[in-house]
Protein backbone atom coordinates (compact mmCIF):
# COMPACT_ATOMS: atom_id res chain seq x y z
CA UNK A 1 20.94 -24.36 2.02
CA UNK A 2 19.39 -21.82 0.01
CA UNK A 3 19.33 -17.88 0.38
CA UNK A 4 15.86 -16.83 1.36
CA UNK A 5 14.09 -14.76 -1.14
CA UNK A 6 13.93 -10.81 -0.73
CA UNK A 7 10.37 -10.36 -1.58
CA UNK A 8 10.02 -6.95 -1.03
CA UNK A 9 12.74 -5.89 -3.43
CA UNK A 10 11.86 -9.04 -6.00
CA UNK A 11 8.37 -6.64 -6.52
CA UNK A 12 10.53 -3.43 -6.34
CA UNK A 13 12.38 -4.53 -9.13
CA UNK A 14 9.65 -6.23 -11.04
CA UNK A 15 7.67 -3.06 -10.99
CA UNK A 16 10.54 -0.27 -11.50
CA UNK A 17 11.33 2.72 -9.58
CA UNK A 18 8.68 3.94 -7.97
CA UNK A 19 7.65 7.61 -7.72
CA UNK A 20 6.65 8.01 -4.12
CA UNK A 21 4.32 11.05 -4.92
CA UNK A 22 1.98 10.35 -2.08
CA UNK A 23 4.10 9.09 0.53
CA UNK A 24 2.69 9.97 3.88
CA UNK A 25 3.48 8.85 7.20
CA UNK A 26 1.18 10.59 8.82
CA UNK A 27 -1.79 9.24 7.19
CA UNK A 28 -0.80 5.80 7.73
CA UNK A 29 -0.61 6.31 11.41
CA UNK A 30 -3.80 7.75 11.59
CA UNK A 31 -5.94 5.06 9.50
CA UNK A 32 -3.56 2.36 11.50
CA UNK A 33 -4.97 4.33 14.61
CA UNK A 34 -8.52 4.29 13.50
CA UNK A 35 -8.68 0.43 12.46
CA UNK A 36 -6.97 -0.44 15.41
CA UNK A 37 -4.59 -2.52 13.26
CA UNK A 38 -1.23 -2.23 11.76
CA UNK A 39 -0.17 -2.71 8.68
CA UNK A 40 3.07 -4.33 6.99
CA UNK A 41 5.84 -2.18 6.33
CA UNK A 42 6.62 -4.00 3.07
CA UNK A 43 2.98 -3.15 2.10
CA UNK A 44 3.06 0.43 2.89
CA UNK A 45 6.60 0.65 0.83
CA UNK A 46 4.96 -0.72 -2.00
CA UNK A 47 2.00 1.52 -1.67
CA UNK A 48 3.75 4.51 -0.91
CA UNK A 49 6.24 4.34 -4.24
CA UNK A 50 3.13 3.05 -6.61
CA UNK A 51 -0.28 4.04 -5.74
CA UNK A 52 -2.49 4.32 -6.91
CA UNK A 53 -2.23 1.80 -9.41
CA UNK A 54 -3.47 -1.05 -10.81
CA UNK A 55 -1.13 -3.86 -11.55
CA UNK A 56 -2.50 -6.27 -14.91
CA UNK A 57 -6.07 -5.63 -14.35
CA UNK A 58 -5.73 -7.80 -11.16
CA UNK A 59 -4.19 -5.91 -7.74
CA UNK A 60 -5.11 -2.89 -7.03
CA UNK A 61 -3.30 -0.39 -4.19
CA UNK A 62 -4.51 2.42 -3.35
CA UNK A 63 -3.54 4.68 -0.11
CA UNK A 64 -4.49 6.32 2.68
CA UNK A 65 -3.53 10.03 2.02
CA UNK A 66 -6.33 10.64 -0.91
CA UNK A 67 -9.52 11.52 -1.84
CA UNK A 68 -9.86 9.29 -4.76
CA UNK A 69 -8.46 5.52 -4.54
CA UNK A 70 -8.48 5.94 -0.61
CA UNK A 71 -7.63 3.10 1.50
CA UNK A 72 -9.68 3.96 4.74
CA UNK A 73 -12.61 4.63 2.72
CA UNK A 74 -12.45 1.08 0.71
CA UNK A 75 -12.06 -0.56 4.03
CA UNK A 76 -14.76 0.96 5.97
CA UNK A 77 -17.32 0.73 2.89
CA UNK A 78 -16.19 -3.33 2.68
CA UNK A 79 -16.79 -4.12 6.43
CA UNK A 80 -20.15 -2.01 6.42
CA UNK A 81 -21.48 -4.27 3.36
């Protein structure tokens, strides 16, 4: 039987060490609150050590404790169009 695969730390590695400059907790909670929703931890550890970024021209993270490349305001502007 094979070892399952640690995705989280495959990207962690793929990417490099992250900075973590805008780590915040608090805004997480509080967009999480607003949405109603939850998001995956794995996501928010990626998010938290690299954005905002954008990965090859093809994923982009950003995060919810900004004013520029915010997450909250990408999500409400997509559900309103």
């Amino acid at each position: 039987m094979s070892a399952m695969t640690d995705y989280l730390q495959a990207v962690l590695a793929m990417l490099g060490p992250g900075e973590e400059r805008y780590a915040a907790p608090a805004a997480w909670l509080s967009l999480e609150e607003e949405l109603g929703r939850t998001f995956p931890g794995d996501y928010k550890q990626i998010v938290d050590a690299y954005a905002p970024v954008q990965i090859n021209g093809h994923l982009t993270l950003s995060r919810p404790a900004s004013t520029w490349w915010n997450l909250g305001e990408e999500i409400r502007s997509a559900s309103e169009a």
